[in-house]
PDB file of N, CA and C in Angstrom:
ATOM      1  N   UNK A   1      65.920 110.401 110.999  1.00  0.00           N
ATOM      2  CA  UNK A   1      64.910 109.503 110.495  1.00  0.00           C
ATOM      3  C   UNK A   1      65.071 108.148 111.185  1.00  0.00           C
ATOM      4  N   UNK A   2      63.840 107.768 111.892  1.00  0.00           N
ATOM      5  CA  UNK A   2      63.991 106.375 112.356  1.00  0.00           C
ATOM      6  C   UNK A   2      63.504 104.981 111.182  1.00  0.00           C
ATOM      7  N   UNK A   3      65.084 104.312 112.105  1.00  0.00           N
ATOM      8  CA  UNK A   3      64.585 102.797 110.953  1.00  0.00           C
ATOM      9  C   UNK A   3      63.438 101.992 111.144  1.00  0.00           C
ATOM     10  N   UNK A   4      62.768 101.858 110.215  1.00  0.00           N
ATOM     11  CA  UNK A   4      61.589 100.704 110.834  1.00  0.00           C
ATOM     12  C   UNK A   4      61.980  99.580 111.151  1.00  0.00           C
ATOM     13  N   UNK A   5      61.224  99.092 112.137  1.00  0.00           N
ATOM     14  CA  UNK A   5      61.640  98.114 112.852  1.00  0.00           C
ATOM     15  C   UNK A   5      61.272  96.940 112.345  1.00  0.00           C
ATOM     16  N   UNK A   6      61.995  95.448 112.029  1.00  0.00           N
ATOM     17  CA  UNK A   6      61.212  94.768 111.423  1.00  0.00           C
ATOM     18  C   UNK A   6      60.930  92.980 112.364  1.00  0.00           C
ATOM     19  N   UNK A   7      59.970  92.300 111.684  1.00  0.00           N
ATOM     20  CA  UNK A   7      59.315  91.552 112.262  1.00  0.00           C
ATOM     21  C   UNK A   7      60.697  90.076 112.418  1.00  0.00           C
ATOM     22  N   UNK A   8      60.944  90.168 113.619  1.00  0.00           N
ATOM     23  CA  UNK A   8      61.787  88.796 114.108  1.00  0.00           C
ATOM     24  C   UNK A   8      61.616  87.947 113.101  1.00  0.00           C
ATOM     25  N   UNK A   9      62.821  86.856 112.840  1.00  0.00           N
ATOM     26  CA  UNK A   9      63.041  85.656 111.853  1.00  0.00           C
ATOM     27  C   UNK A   9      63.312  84.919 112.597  1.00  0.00           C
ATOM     28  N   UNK A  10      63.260  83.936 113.012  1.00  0.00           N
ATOM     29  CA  UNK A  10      64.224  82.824 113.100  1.00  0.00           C
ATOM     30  C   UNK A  10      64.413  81.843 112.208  1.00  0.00           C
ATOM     31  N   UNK A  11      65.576  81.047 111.939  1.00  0.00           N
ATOM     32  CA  UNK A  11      66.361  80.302 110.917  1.00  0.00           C
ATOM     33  C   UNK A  11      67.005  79.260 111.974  1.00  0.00           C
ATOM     34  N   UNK A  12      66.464  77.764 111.308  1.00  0.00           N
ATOM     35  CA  UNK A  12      67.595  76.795 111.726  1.00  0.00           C
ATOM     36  C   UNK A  12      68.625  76.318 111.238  1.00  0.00           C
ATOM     37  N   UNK A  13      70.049  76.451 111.538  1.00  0.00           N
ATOM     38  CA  UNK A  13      70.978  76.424 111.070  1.00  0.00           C
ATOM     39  C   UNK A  13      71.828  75.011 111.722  1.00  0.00           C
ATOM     40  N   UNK A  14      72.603  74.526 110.645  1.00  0.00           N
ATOM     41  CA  UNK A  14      73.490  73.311 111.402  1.00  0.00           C
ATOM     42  C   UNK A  14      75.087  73.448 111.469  1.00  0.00           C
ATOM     43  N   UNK A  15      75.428  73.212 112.838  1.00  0.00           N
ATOM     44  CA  UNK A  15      77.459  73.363 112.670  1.00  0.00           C
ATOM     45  C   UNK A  15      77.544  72.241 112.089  1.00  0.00           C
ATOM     46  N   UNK A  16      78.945  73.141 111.501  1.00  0.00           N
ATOM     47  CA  UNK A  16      79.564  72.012 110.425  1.00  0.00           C
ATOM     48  C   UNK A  16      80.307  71.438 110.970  1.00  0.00           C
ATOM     49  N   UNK A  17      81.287  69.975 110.957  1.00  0.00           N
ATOM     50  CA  UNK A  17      82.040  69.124 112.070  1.00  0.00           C
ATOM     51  C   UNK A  17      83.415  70.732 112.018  1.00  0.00           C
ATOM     52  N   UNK A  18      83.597  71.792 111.181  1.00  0.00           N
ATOM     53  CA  UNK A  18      84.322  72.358 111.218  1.00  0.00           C
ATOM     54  C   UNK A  18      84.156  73.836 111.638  1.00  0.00           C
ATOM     55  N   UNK A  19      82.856  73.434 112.705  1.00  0.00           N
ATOM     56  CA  UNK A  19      82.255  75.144 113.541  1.00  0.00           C
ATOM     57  C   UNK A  19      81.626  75.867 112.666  1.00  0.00           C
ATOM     58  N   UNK A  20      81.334  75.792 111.325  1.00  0.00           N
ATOM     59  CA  UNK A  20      80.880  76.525 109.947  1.00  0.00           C
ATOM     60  C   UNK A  20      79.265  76.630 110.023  1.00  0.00           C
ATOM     61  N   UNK A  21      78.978  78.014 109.980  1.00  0.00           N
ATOM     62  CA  UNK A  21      77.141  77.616 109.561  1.00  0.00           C
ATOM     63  C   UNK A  21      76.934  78.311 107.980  1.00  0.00           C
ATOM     64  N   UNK A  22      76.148  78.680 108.011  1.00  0.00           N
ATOM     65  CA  UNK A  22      75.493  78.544 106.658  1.00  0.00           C
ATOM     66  C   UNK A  22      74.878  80.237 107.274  1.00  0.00           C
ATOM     67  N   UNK A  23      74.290  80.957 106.690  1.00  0.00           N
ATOM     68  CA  UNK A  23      73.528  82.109 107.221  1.00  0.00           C
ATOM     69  C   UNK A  23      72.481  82.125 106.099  1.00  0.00           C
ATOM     70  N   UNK A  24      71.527  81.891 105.890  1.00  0.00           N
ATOM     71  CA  UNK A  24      70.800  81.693 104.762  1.00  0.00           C
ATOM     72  C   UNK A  24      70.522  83.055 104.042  1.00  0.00           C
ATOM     73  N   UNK A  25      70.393  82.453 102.384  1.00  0.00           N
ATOM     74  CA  UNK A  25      70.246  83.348 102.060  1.00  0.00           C
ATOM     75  C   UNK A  25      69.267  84.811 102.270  1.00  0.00           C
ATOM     76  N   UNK A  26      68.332  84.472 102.699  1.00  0.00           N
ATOM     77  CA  UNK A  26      67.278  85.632 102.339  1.00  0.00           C
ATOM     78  C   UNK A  26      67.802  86.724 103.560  1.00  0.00           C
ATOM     79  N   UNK A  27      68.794  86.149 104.674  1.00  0.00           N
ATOM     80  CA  UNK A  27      69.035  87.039 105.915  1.00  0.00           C
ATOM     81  C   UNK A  27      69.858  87.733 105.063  1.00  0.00           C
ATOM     82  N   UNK A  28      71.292  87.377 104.243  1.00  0.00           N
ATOM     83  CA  UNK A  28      72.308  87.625 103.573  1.00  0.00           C
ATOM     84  C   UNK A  28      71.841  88.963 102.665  1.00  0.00           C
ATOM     85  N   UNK A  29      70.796  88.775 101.942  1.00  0.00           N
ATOM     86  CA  UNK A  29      70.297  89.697 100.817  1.00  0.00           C
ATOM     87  C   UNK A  29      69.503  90.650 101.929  1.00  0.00           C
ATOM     88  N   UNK A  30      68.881  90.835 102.514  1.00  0.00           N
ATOM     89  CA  UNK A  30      68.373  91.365 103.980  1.00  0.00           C
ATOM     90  C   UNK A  30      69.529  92.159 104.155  1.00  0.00           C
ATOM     91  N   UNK A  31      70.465  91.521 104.709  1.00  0.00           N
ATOM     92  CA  UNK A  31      71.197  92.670 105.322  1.00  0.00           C
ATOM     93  C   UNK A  31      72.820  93.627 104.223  1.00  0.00           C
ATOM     94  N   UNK A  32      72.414  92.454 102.827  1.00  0.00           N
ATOM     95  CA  UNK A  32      73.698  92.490 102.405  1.00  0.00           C
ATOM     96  C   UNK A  32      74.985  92.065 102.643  1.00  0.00           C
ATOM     97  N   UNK A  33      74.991  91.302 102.369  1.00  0.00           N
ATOM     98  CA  UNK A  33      76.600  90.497 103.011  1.00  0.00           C
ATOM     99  C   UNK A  33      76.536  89.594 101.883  1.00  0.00           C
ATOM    100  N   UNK A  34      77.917  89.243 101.664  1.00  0.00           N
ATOM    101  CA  UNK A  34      78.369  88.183 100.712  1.00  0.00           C
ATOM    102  C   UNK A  34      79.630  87.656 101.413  1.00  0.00           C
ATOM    103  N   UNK A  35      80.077  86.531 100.313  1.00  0.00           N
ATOM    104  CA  UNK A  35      81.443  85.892 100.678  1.00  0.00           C
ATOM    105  C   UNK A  35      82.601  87.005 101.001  1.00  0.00           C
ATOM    106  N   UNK A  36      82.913  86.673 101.933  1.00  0.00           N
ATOM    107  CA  UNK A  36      84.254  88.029 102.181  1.00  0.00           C
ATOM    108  C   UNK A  36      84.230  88.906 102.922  1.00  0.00           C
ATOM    109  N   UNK A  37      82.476  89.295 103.639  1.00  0.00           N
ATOM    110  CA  UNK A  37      82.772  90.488 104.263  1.00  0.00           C
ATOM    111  C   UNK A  37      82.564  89.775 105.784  1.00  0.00           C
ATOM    112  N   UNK A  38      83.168  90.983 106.398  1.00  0.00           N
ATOM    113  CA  UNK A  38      83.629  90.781 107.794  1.00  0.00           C
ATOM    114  C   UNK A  38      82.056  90.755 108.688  1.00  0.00           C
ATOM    115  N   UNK A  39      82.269  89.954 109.480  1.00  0.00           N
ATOM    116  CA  UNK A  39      80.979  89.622 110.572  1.00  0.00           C
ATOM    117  C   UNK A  39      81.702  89.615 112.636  1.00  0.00           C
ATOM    118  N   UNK A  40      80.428  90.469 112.784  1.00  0.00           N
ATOM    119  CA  UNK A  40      81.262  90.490 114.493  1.00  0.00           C
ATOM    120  C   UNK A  40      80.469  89.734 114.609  1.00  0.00           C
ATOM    121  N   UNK A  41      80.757  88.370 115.987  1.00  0.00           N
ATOM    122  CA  UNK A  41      79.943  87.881 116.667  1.00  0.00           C
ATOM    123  C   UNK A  41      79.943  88.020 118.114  1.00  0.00           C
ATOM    124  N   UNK A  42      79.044  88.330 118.757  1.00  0.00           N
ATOM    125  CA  UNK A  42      79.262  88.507 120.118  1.00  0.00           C
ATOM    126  C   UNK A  42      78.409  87.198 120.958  1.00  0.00           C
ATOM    127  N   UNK A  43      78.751  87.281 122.374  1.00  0.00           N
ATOM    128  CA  UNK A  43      78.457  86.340 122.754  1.00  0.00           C
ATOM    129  C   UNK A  43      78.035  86.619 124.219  1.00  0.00           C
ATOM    130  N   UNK A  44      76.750  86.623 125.079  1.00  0.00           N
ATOM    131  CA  UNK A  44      76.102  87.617 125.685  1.00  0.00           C
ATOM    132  C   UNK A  44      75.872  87.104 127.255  1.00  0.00           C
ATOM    133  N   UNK A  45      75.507  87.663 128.438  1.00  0.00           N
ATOM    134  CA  UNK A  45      75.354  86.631 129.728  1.00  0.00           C
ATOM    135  C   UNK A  45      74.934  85.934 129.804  1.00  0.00           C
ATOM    136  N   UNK A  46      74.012  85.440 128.756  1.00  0.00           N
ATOM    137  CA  UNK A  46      72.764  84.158 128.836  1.00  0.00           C
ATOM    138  C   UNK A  46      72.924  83.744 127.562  1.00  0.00           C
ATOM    139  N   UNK A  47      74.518  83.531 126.976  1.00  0.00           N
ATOM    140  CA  UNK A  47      74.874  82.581 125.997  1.00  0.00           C
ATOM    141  C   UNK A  47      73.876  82.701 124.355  1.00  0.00           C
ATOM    142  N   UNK A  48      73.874  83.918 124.236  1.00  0.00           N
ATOM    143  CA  UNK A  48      72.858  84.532 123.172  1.00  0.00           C
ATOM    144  C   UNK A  48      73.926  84.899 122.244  1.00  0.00           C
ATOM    145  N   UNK A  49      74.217  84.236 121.023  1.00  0.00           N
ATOM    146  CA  UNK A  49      74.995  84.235 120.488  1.00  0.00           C
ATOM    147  C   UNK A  49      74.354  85.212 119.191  1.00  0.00           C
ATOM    148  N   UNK A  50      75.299  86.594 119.229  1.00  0.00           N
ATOM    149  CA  UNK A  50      74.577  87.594 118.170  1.00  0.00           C
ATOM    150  C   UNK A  50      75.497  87.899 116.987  1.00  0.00           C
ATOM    151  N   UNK A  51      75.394  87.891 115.549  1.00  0.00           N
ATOM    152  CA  UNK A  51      75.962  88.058 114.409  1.00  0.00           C
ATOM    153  C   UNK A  51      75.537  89.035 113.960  1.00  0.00           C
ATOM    154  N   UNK A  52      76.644  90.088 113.399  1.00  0.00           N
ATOM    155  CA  UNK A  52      76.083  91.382 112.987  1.00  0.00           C
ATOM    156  C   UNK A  52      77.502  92.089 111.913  1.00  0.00           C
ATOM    157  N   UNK A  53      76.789  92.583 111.403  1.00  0.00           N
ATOM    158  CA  UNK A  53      77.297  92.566 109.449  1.00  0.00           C
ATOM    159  C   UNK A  53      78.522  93.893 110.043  1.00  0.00           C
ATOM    160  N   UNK A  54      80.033  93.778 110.050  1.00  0.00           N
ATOM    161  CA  UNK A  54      80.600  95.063 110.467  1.00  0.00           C
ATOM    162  C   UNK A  54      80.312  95.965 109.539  1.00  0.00           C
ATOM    163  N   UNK A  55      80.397  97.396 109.686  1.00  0.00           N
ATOM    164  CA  UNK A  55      80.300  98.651 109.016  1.00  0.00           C
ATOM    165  C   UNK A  55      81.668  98.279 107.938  1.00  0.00           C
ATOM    166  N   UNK A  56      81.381  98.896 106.557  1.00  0.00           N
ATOM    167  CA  UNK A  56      83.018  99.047 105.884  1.00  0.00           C
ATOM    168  C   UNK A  56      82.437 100.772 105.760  1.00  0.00           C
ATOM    169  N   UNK A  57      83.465 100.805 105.037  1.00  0.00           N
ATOM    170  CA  UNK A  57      84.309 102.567 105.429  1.00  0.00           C
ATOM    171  C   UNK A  57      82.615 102.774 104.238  1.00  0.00           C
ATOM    172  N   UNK A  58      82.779 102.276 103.071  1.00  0.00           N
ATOM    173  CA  UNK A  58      81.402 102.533 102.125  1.00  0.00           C
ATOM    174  C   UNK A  58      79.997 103.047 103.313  1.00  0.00           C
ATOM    175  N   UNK A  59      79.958 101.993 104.204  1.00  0.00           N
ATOM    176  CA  UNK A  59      78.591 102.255 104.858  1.00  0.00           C
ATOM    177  C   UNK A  59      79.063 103.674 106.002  1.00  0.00           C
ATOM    178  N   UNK A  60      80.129 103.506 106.062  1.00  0.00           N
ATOM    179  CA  UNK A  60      79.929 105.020 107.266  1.00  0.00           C
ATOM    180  C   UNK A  60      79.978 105.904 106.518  1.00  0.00           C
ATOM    181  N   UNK A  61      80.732 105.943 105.555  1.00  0.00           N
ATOM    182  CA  UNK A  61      80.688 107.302 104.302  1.00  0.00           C
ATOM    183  C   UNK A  61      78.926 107.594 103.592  1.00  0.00           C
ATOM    184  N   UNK A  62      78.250 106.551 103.372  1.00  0.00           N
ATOM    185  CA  UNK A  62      77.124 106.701 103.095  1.00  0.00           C
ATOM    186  C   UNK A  62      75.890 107.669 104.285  1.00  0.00           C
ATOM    187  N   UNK A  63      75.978 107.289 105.716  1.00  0.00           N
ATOM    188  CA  UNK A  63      76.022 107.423 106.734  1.00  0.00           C
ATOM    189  C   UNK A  63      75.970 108.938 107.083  1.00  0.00           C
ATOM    190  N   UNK A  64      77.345 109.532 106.684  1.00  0.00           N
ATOM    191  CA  UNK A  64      77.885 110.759 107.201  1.00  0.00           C
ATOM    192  C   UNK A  64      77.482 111.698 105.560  1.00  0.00           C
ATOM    193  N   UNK A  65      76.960 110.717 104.885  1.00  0.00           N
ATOM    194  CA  UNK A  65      76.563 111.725 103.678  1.00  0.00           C
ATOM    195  C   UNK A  65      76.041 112.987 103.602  1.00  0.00           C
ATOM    196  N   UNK A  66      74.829 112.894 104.249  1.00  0.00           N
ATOM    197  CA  UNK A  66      73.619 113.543 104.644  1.00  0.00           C
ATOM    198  C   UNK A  66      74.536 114.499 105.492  1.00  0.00           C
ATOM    199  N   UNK A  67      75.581 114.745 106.378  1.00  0.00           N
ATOM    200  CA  UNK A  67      75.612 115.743 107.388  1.00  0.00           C
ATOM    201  C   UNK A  67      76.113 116.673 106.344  1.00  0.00           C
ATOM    202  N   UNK A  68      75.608 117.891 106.790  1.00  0.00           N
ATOM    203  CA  UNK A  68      76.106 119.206 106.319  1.00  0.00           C
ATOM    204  C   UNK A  68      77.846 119.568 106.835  1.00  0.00           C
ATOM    205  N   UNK A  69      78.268 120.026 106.453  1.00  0.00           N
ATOM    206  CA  UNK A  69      79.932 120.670 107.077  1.00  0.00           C
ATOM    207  C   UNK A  69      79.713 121.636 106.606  1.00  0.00           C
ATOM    208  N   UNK A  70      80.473 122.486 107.243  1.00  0.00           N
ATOM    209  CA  UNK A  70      81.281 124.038 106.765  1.00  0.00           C
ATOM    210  C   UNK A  70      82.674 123.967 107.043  1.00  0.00           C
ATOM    211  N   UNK A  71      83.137 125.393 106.974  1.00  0.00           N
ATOM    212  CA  UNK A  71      84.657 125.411 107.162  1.00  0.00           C
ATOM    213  C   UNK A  71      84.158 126.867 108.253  1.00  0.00           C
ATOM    214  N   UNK A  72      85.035 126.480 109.473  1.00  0.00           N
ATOM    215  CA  UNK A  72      84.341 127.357 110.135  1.00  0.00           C
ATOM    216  C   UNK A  72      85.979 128.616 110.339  1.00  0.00           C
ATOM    217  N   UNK A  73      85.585 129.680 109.993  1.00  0.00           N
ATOM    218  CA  UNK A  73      86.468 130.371 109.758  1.00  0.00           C
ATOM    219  C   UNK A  73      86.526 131.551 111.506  1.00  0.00           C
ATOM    220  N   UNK A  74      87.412 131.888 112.015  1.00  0.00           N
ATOM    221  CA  UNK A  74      87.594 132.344 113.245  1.00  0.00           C
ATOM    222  C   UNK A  74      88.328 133.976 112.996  1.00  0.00           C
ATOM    223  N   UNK A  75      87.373 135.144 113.535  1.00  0.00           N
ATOM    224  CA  UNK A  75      87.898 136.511 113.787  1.00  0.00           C
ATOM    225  C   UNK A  75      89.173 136.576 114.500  1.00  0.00           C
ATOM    226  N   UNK A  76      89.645 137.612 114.070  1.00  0.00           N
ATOM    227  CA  UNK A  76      91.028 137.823 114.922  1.00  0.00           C
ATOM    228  C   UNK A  76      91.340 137.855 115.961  1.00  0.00           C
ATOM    229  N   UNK A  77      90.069 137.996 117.025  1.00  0.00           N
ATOM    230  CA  UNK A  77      89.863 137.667 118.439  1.00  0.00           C
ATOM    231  C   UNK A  77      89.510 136.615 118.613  1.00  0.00           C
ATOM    232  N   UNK A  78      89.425 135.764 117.844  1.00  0.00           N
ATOM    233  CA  UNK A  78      88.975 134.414 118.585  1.00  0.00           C
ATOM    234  C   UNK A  78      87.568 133.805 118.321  1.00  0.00           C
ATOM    235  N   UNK A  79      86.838 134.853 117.813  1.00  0.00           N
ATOM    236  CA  UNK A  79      85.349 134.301 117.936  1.00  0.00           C
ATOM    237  C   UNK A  79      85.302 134.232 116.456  1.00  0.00           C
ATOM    238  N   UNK A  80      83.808 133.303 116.057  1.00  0.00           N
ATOM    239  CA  UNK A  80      83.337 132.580 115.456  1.00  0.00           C
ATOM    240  C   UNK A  80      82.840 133.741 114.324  1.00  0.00           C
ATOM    241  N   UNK A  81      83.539 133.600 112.820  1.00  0.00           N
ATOM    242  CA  UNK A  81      83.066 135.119 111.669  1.00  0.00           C
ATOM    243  C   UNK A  81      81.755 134.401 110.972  1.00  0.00           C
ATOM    244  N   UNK A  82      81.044 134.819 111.814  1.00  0.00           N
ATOM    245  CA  UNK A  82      79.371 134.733 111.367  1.00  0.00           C
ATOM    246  C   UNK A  82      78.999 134.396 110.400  1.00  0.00           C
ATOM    247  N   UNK A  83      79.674 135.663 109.733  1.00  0.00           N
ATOM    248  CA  UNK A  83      78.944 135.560 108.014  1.00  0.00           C
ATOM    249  C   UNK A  83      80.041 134.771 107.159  1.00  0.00           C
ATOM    250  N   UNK A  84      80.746 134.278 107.590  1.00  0.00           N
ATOM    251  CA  UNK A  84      81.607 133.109 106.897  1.00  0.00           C
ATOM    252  C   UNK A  84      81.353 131.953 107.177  1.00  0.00           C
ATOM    253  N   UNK A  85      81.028 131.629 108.392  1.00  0.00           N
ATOM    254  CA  UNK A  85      80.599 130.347 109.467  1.00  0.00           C
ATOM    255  C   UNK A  85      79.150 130.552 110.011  1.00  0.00           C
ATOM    256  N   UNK A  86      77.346 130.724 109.140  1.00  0.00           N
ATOM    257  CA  UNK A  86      76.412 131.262 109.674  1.00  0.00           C
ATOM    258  C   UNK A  86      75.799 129.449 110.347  1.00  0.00           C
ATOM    259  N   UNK A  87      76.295 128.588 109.739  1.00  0.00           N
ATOM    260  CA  UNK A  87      75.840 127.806 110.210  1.00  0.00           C
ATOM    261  C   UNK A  87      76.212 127.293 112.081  1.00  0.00           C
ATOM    262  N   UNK A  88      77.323 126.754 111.489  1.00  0.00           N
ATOM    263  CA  UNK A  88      78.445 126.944 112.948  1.00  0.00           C
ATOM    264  C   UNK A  88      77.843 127.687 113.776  1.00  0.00           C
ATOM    265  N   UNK A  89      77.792 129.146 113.660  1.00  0.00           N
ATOM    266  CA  UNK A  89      77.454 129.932 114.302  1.00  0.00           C
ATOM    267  C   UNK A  89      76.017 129.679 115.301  1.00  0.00           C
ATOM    268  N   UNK A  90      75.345 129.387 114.581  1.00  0.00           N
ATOM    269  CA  UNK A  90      73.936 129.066 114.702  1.00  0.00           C
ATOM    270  C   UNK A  90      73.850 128.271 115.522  1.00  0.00           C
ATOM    271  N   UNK A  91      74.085 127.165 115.181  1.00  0.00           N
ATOM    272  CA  UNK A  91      74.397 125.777 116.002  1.00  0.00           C
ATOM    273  C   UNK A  91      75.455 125.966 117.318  1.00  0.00           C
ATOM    274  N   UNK A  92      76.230 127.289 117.378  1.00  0.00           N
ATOM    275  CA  UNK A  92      76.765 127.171 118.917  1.00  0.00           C
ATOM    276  C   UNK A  92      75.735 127.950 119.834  1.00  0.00           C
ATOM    277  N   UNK A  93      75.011 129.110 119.335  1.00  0.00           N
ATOM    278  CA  UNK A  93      73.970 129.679 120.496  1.00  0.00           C
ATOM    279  C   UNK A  93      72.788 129.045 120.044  1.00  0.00           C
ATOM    280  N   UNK A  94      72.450 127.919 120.169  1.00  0.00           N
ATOM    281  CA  UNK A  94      71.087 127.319 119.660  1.00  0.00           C
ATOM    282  C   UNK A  94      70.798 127.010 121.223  1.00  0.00           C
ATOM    283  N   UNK A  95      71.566 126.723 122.495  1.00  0.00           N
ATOM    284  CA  UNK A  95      71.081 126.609 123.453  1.00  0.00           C
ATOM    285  C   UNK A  95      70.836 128.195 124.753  1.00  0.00           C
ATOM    286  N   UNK A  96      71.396 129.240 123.738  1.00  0.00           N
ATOM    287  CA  UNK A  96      71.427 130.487 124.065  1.00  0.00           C
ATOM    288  C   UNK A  96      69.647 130.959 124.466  1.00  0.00           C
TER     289      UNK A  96
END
């Protein structure tokens, strides 16, 4: 499922004499972030300074929710026991 894409913001923000900005609220509730959580900032060839909310273990677990697993169980020769593993299975000759 693709994310919709949404319409550019810009926000003027002021350093504090102690490098500190402010991220206003409505970006904060937007993306979710509060006091405490971790922020990467990167910093780009043409001095484009980008802030972006890190993943916590909650958001990749949410993330990986949706994927299906099995337990893929293996015949005594080696190959893949079908009817124990039909998914697995499926998904290795899908380019067959």
């Amino acid at each position: 499922m693709m994310e919709k894409k949404r319409a550019q913001k810009v926000f003027n923000v002021k350093l504090s004499t102690k490098g500190q900005i402010v991220i206003p609220a409505e970006i904060r509730k937007m993306i979710n972030i509060s006091g405490g959580n971790t922020l990467q900032v990167t910093l780009d060839e043409t001095n484009a300074i980008k802030i972006q909310k890190k993943p916590t273990a909650l958001d990749w677990s949410n993330l990986i929710a949706g994927i299906p697993n099995e337990v893929v169980t293996f015949n005594e020769n080696g190959t893949v026991n079908t009817s124990k593993s039909p998914n697995f299975a499926k998904w290795m000759n899908e380019d067959e």
